[in-house]
PDB file of N, CA and C in Angstrom:
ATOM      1  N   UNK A   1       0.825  -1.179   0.000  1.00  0.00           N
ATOM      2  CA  UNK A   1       0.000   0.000   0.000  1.00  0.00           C
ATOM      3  C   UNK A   1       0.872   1.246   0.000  1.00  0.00           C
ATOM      4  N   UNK A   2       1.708   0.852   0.820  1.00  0.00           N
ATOM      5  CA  UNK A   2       2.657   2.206   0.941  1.00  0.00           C
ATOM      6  C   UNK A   2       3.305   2.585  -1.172  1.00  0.00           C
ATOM      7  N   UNK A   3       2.982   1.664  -1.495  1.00  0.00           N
ATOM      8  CA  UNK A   3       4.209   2.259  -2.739  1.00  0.00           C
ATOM      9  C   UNK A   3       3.166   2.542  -4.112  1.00  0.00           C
ATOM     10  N   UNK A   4       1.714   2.238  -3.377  1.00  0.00           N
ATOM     11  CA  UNK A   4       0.356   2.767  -4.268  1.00  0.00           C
ATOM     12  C   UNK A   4      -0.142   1.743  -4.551  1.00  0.00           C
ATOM     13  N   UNK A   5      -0.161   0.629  -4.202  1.00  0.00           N
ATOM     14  CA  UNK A   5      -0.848  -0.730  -4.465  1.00  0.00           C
ATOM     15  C   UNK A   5      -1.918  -0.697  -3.923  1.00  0.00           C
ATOM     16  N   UNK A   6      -3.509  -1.218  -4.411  1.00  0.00           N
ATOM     17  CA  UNK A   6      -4.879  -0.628  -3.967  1.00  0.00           C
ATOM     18  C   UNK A   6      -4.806  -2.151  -3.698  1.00  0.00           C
ATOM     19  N   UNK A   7      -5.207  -2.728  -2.187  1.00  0.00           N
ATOM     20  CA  UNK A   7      -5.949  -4.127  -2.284  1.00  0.00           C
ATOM     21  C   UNK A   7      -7.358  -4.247  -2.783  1.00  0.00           C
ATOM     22  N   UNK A   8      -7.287  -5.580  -3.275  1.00  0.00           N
ATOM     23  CA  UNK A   8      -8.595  -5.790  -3.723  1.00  0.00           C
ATOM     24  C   UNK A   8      -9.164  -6.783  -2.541  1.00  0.00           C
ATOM     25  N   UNK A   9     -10.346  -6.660  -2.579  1.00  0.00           N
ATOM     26  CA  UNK A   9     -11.227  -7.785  -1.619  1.00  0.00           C
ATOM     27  C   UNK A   9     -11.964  -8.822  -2.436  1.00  0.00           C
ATOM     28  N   UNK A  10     -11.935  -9.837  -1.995  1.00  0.00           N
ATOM     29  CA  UNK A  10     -12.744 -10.707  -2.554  1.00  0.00           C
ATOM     30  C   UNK A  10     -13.569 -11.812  -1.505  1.00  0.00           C
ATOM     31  N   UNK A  11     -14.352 -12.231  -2.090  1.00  0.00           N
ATOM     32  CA  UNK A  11     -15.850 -12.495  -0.878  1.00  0.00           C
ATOM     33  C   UNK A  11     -14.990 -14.404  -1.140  1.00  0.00           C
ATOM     34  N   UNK A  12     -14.949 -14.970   0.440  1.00  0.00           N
ATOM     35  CA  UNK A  12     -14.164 -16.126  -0.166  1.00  0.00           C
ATOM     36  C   UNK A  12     -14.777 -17.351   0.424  1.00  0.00           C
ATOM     37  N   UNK A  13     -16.301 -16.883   0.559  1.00  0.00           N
ATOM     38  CA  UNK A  13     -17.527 -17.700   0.760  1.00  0.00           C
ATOM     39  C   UNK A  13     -17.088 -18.989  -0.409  1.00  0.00           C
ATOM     40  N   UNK A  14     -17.476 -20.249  -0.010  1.00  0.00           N
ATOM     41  CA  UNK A  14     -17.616 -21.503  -0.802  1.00  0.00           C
ATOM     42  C   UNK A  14     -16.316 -21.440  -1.413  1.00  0.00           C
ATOM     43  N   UNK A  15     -15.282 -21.066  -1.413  1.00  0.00           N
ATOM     44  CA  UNK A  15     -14.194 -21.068  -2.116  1.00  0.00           C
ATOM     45  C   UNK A  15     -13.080 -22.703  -2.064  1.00  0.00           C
ATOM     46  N   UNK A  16     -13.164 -23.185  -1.071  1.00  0.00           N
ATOM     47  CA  UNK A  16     -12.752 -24.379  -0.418  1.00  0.00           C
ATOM     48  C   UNK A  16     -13.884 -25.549  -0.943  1.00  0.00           C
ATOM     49  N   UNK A  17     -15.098 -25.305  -1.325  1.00  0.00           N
ATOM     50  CA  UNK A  17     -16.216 -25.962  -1.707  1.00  0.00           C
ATOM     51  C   UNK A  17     -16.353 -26.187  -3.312  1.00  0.00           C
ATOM     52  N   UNK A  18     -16.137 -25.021  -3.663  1.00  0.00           N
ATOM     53  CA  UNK A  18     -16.317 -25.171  -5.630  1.00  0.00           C
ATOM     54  C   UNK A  18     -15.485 -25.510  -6.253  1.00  0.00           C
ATOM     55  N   UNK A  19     -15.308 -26.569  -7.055  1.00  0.00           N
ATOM     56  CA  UNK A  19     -14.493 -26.843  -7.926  1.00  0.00           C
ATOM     57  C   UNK A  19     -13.855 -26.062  -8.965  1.00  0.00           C
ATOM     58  N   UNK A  20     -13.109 -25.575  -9.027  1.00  0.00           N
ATOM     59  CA  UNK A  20     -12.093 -24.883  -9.990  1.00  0.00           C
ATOM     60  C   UNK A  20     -12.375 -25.663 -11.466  1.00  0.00           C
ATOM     61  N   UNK A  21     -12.527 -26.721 -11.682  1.00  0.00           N
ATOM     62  CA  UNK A  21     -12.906 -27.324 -13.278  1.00  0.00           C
ATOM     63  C   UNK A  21     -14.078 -26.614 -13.606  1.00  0.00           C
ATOM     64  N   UNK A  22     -14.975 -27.354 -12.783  1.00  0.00           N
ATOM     65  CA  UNK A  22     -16.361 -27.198 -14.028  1.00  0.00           C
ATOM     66  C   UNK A  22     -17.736 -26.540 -12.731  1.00  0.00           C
ATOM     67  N   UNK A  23     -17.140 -25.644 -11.458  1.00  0.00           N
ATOM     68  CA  UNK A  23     -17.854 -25.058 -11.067  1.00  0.00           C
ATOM     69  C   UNK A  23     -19.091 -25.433  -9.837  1.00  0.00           C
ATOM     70  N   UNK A  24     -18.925 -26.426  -9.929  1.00  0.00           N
ATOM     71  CA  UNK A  24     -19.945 -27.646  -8.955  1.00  0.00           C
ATOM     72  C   UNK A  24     -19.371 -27.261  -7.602  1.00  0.00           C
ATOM     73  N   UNK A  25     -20.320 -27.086  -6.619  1.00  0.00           N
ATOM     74  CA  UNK A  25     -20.254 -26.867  -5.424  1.00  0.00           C
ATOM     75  C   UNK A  25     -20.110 -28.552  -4.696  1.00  0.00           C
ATOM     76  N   UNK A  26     -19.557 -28.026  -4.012  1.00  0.00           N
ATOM     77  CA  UNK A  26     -19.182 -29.803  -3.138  1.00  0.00           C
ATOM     78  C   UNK A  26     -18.710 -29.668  -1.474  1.00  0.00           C
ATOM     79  N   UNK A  27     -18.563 -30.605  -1.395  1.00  0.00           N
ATOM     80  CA  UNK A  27     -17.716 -31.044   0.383  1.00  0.00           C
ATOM     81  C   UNK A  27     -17.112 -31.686   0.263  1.00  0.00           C
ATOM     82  N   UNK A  28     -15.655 -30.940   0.909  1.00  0.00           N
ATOM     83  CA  UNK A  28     -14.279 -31.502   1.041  1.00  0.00           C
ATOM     84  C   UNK A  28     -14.392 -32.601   2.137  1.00  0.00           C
ATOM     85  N   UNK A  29     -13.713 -33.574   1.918  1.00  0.00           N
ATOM     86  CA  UNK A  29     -13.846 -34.660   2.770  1.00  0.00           C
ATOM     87  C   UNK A  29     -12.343 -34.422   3.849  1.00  0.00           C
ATOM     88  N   UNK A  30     -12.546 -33.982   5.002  1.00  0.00           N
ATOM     89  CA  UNK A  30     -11.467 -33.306   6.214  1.00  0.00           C
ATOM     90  C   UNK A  30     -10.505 -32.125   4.904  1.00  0.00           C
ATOM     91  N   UNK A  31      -9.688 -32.877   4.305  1.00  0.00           N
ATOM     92  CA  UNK A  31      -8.640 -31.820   3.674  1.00  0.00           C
ATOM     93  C   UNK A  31      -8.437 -31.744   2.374  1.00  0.00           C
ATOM     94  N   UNK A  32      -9.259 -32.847   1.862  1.00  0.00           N
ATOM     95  CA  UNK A  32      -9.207 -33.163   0.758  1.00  0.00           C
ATOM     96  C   UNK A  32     -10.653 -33.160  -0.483  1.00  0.00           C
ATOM     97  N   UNK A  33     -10.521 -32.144  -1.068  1.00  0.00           N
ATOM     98  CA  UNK A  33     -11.495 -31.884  -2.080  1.00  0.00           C
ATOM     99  C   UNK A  33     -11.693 -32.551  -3.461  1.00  0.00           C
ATOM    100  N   UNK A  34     -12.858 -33.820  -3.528  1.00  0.00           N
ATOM    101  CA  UNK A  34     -13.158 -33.979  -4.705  1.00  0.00           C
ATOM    102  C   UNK A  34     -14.525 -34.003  -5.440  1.00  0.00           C
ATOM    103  N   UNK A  35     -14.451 -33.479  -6.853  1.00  0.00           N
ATOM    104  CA  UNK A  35     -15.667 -33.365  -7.261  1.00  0.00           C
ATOM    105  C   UNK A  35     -16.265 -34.367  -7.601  1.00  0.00           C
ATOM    106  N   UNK A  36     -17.739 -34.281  -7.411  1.00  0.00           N
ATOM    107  CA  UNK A  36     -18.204 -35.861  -8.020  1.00  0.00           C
ATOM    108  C   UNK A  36     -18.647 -35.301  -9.042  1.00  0.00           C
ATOM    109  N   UNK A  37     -18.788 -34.160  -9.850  1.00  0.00           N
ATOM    110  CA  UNK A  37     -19.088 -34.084 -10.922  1.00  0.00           C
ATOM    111  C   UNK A  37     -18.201 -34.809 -12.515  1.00  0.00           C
ATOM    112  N   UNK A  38     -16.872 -33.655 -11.986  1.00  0.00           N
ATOM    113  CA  UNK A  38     -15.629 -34.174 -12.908  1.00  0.00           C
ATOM    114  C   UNK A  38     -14.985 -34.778 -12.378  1.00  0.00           C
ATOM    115  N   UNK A  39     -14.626 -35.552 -11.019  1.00  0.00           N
ATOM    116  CA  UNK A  39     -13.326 -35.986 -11.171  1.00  0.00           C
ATOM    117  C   UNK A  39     -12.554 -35.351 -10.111  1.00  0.00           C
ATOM    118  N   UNK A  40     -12.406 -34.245  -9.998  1.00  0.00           N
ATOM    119  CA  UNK A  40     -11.273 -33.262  -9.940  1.00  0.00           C
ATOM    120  C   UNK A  40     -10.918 -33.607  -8.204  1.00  0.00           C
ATOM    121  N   UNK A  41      -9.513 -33.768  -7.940  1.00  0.00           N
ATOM    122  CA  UNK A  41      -9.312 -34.042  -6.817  1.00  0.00           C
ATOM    123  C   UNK A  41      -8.078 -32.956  -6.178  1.00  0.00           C
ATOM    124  N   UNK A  42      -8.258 -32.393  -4.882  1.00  0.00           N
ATOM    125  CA  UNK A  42      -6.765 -32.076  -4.288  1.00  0.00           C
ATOM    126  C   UNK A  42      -7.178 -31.082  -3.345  1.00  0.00           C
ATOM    127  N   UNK A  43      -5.637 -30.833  -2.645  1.00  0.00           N
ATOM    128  CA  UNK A  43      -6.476 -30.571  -1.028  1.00  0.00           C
ATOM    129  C   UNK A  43      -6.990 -29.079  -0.872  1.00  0.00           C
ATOM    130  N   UNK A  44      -8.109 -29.195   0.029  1.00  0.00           N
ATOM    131  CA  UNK A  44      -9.089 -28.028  -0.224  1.00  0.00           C
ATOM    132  C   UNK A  44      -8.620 -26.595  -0.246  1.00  0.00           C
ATOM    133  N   UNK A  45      -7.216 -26.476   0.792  1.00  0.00           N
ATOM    134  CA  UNK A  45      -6.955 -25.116   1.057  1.00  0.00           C
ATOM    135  C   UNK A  45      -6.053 -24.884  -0.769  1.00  0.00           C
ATOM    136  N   UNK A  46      -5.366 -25.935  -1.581  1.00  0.00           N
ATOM    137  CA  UNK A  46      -5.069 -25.420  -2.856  1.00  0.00           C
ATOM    138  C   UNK A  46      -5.926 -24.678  -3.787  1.00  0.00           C
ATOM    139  N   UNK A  47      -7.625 -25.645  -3.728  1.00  0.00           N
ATOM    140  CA  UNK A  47      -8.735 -25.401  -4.426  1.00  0.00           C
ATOM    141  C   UNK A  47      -9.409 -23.806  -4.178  1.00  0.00           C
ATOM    142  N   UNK A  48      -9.300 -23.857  -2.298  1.00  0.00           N
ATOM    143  CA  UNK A  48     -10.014 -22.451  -2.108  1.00  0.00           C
ATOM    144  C   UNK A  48      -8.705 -21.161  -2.601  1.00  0.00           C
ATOM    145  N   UNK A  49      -7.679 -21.675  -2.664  1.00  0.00           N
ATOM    146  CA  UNK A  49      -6.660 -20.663  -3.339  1.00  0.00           C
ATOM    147  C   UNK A  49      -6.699 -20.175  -4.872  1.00  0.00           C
ATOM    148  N   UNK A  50      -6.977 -21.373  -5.409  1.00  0.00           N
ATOM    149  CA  UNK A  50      -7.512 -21.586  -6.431  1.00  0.00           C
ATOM    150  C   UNK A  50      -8.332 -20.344  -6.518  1.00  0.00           C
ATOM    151  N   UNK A  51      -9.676 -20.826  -6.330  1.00  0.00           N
ATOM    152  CA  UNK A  51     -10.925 -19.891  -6.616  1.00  0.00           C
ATOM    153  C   UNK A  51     -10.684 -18.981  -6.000  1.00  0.00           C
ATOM    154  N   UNK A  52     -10.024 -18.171  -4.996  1.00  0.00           N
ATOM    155  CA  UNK A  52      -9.669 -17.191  -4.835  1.00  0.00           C
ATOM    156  C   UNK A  52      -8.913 -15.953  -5.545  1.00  0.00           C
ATOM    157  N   UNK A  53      -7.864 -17.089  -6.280  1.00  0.00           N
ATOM    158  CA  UNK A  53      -6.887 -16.200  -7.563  1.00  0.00           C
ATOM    159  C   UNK A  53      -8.066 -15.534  -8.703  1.00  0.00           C
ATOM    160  N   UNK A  54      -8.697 -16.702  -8.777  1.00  0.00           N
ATOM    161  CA  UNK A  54      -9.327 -16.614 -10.161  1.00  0.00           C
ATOM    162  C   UNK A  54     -10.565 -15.556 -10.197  1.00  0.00           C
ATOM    163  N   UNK A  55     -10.631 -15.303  -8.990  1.00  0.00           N
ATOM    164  CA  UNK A  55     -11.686 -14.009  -8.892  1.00  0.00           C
ATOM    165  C   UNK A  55     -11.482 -12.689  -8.822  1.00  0.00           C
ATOM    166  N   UNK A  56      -9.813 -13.071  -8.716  1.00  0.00           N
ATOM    167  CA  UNK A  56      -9.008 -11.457  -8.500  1.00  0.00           C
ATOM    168  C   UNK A  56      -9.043 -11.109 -10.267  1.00  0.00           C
ATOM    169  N   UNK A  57      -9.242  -9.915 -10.637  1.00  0.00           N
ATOM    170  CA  UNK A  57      -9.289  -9.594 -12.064  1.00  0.00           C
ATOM    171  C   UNK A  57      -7.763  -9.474 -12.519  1.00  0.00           C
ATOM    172  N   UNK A  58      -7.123  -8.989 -12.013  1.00  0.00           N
ATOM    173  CA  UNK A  58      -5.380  -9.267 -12.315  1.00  0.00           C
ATOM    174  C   UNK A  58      -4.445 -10.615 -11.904  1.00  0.00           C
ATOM    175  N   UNK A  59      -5.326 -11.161 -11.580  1.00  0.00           N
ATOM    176  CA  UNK A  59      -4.773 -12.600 -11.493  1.00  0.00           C
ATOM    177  C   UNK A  59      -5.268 -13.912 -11.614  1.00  0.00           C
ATOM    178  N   UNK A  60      -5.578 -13.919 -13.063  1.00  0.00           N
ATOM    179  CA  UNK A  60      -6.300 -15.474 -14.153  1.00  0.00           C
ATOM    180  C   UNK A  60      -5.061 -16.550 -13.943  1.00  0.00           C
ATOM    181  N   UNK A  61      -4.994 -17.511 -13.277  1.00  0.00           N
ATOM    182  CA  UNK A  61      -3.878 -18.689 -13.193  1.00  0.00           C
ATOM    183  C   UNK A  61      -4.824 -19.745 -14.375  1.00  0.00           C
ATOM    184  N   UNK A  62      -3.313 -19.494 -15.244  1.00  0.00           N
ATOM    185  CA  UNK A  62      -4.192 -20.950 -16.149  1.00  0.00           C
ATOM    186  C   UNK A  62      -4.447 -22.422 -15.107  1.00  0.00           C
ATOM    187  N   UNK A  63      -5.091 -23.520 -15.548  1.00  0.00           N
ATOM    188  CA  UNK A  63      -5.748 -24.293 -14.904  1.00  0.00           C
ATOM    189  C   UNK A  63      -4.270 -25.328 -14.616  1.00  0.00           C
ATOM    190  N   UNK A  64      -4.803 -25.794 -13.852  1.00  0.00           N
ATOM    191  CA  UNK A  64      -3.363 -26.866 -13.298  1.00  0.00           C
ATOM    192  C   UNK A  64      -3.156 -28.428 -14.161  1.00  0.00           C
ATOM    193  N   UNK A  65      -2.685 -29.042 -14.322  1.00  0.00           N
ATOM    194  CA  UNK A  65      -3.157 -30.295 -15.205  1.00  0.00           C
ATOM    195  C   UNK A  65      -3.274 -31.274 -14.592  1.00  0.00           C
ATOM    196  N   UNK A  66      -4.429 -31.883 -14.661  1.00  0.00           N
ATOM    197  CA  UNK A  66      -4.779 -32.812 -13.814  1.00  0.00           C
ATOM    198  C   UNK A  66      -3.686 -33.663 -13.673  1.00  0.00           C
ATOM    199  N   UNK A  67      -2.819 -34.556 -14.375  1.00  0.00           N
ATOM    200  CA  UNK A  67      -1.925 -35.154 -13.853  1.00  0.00           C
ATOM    201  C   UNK A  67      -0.949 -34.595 -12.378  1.00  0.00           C
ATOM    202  N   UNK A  68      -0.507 -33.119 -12.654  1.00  0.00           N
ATOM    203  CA  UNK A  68      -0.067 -32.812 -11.533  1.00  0.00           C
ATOM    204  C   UNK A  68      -0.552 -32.611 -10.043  1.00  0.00           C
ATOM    205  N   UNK A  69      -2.365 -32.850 -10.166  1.00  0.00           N
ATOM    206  CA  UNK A  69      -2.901 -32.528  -9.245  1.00  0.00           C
ATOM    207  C   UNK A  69      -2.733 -33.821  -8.197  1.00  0.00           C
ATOM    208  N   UNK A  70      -3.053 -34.921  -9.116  1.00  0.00           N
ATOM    209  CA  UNK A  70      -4.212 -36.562  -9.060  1.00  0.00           C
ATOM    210  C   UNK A  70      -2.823 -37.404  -8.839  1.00  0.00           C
ATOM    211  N   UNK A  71      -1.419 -37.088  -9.303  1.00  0.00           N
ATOM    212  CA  UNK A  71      -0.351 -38.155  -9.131  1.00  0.00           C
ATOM    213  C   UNK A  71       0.688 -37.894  -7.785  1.00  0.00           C
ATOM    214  N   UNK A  72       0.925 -38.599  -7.502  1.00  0.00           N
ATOM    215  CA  UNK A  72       1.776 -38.437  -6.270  1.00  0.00           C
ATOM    216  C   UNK A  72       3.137 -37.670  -6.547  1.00  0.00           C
ATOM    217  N   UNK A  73       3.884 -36.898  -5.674  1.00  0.00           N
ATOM    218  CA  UNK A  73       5.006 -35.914  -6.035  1.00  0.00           C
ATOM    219  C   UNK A  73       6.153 -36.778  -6.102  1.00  0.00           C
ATOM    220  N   UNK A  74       7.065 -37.347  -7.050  1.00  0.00           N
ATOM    221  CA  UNK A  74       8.474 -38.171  -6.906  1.00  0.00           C
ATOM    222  C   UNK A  74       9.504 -37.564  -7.308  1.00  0.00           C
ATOM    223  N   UNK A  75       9.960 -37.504  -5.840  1.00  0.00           N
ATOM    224  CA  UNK A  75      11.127 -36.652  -6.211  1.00  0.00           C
ATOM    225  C   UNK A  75      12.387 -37.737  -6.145  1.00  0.00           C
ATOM    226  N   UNK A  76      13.334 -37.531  -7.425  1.00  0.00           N
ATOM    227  CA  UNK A  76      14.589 -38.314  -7.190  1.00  0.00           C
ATOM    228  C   UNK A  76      15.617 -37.942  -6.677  1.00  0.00           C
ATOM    229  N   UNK A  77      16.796 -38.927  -5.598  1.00  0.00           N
ATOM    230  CA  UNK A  77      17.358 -38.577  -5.101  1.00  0.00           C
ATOM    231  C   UNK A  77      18.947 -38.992  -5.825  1.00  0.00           C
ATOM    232  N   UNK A  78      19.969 -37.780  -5.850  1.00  0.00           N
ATOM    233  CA  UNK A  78      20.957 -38.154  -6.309  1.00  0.00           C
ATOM    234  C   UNK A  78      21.802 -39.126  -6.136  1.00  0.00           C
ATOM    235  N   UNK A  79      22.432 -40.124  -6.645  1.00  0.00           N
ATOM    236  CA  UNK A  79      22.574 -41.211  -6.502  1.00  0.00           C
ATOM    237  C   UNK A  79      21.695 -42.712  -6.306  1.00  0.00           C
ATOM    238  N   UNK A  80      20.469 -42.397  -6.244  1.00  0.00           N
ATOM    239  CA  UNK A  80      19.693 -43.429  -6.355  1.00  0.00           C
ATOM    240  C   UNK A  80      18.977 -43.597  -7.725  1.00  0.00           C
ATOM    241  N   UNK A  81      18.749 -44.829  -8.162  1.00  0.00           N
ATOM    242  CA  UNK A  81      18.928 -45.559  -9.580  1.00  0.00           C
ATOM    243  C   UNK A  81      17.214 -45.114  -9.852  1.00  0.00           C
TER     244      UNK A  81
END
């Protein structure tokens, strides 16, 4: 604010609830959000971040790809085969 930056507000009702794909309201099961419409799976506080970005008008995040959402993270370690 100090250097002229205006915050924006955004209302962040159901945000943890709606699916980022195709818009369907739902319930996260403890931490983990999936839609029974599409599919779409991953944990709720990413999703409500998600729909949070995407409502800010200066900040459209293209969509994530489901593989990176739905597959487990493997990370390799140097020296192991």
């Amino acid at each position: 604010m100090e250097l002229g930056f205006k915050p924006e507000m955004v209302d962040a009702k159901n945000t943890s609830r709606t699916c980022p794909m195709c818009g369907k309201l739902g319930r996260p099961n403890k931490h983990v959000f999936k839609c029974r419409k599409c599919g779409f799976q991953a944990d709720r506080h990413l999703v409500a971040a998600w729909n949070i970005a995407t409502r800010l008008p200066m900040c459209r995040p293209l969509p994530l790809a489901a593989k990176a959402l739905n597959e487990p993270l493997e990370i390799k370690v140097k020296g192991e085969g």
